[in-house]
Protein backbone atom coordinates (compact mmCIF):
# COMPACT_ATOMS: atom_id res chain seq x y z
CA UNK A 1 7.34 7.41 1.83
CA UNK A 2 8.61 8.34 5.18
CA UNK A 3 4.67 8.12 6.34
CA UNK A 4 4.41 4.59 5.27
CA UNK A 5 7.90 3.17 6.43
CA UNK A 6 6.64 4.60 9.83
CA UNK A 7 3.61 2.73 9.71
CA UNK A 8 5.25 -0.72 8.84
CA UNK A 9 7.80 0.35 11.36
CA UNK A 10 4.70 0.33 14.00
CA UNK A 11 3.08 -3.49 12.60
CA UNK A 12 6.96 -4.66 12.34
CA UNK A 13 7.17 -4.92 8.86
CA UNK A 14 5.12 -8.11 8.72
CA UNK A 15 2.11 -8.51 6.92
CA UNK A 16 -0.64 -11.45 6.41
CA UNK A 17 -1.54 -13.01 3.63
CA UNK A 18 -5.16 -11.12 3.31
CA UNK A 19 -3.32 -8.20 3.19
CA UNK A 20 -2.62 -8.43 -0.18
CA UNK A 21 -5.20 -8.18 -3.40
CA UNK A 22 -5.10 -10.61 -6.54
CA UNK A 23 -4.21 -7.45 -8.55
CA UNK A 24 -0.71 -6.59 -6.42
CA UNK A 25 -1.94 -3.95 -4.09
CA UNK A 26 -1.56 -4.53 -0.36
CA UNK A 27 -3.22 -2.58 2.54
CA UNK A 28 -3.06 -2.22 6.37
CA UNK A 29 -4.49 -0.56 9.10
CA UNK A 30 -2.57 0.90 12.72
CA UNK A 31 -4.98 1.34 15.66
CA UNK A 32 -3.20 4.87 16.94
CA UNK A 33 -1.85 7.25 14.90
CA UNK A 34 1.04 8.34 18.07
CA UNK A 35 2.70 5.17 17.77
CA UNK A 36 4.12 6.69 14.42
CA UNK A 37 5.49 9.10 16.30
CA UNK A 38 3.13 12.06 15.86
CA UNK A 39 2.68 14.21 19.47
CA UNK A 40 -0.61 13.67 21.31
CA UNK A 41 -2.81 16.33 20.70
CA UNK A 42 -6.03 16.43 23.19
CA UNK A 43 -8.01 18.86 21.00
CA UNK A 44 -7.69 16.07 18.25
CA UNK A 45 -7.50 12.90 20.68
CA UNK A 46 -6.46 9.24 18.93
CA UNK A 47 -7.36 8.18 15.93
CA UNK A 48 -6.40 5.17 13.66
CA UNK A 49 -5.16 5.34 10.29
CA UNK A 50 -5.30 2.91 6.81
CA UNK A 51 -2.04 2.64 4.62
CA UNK A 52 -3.27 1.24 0.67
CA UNK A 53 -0.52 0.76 -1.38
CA UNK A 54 -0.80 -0.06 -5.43
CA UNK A 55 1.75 -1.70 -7.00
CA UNK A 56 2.59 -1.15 -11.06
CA UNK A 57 4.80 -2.39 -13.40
CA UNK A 58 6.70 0.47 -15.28
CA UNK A 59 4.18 1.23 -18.74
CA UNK A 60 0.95 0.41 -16.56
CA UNK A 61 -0.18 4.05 -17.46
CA UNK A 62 -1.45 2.68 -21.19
CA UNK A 63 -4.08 1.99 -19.18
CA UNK A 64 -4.97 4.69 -17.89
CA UNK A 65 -4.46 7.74 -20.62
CA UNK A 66 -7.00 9.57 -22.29
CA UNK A 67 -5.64 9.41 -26.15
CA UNK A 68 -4.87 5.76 -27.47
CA UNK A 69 -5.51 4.01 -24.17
CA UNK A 70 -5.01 0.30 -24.47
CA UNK A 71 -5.01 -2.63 -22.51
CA UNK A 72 -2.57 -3.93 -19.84
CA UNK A 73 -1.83 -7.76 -21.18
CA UNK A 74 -1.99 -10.83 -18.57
CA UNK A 75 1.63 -10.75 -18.08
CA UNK A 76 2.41 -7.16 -17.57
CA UNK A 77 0.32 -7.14 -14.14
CA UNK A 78 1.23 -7.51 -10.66
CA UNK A 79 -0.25 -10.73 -9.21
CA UNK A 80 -0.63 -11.18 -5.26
CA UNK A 81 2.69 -13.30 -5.60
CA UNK A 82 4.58 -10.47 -7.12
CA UNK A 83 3.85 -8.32 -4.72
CA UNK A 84 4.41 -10.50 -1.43
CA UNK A 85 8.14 -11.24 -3.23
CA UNK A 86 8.40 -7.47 -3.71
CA UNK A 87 7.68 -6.87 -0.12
CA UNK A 88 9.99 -9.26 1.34
C-alpha cells in the first residue's frame, strides 16, 4: 500500500479518464522508479514502473472459487464511475 501511495504521490494523485477500465480497475505508469524515493543504484540504472489496481465489491470472490462458483450479477460490479468516485 505504501508502494502505491508513493507512486500517486509522484503523478500527484491525479489521474485521466483512460486510466480507468469499464470493469473498475485503474492503472498508471511512472517514468523513474527514484522519484518514489528508492536510492540510485548504477549497477541497476533507471527504470520505470506500472501500478494496476482492481477494484471489488466485498462477495466478488463467488466468482472466482472452485466449489459452487457463481456469477457476479450486473449490479454487484464496479463500473468505471464507481471507481473514479472511489478515487476521489
Amino acid at each position: 500500500m505504501q508502494l502505491l501511495e508513493s507512486g500517486l504521490k509522484v503523478k500527484e494523485y491525479e489521474l485521466l479518464r483512460r486510466n480507468f477500465s469499464d470493469t473498475g480497475c485503474f492503472g498508471f505508469g511512472i517514468q523513474e522508479h527514484i522519484d518514489l524515493g528508492i536510492k540510485y543504484d548504477p549497477s541497476t540504472g533507471i527504470y520505470g514502473m506500472d501500478f494496476y489496481v482492481v477494484l471489488e465489491r466485498a462477495g466478488y470472490r463467488v466468482g472466482r472459487r472452485r466449489r459452487c462458483k457463481s456469477r457476479v450479477g450486473i449490479q454487484h460490479r464496479v463500473t468505471k464511475e464507481d471507481a473514479m468516485k472511489w478515487f476521489q
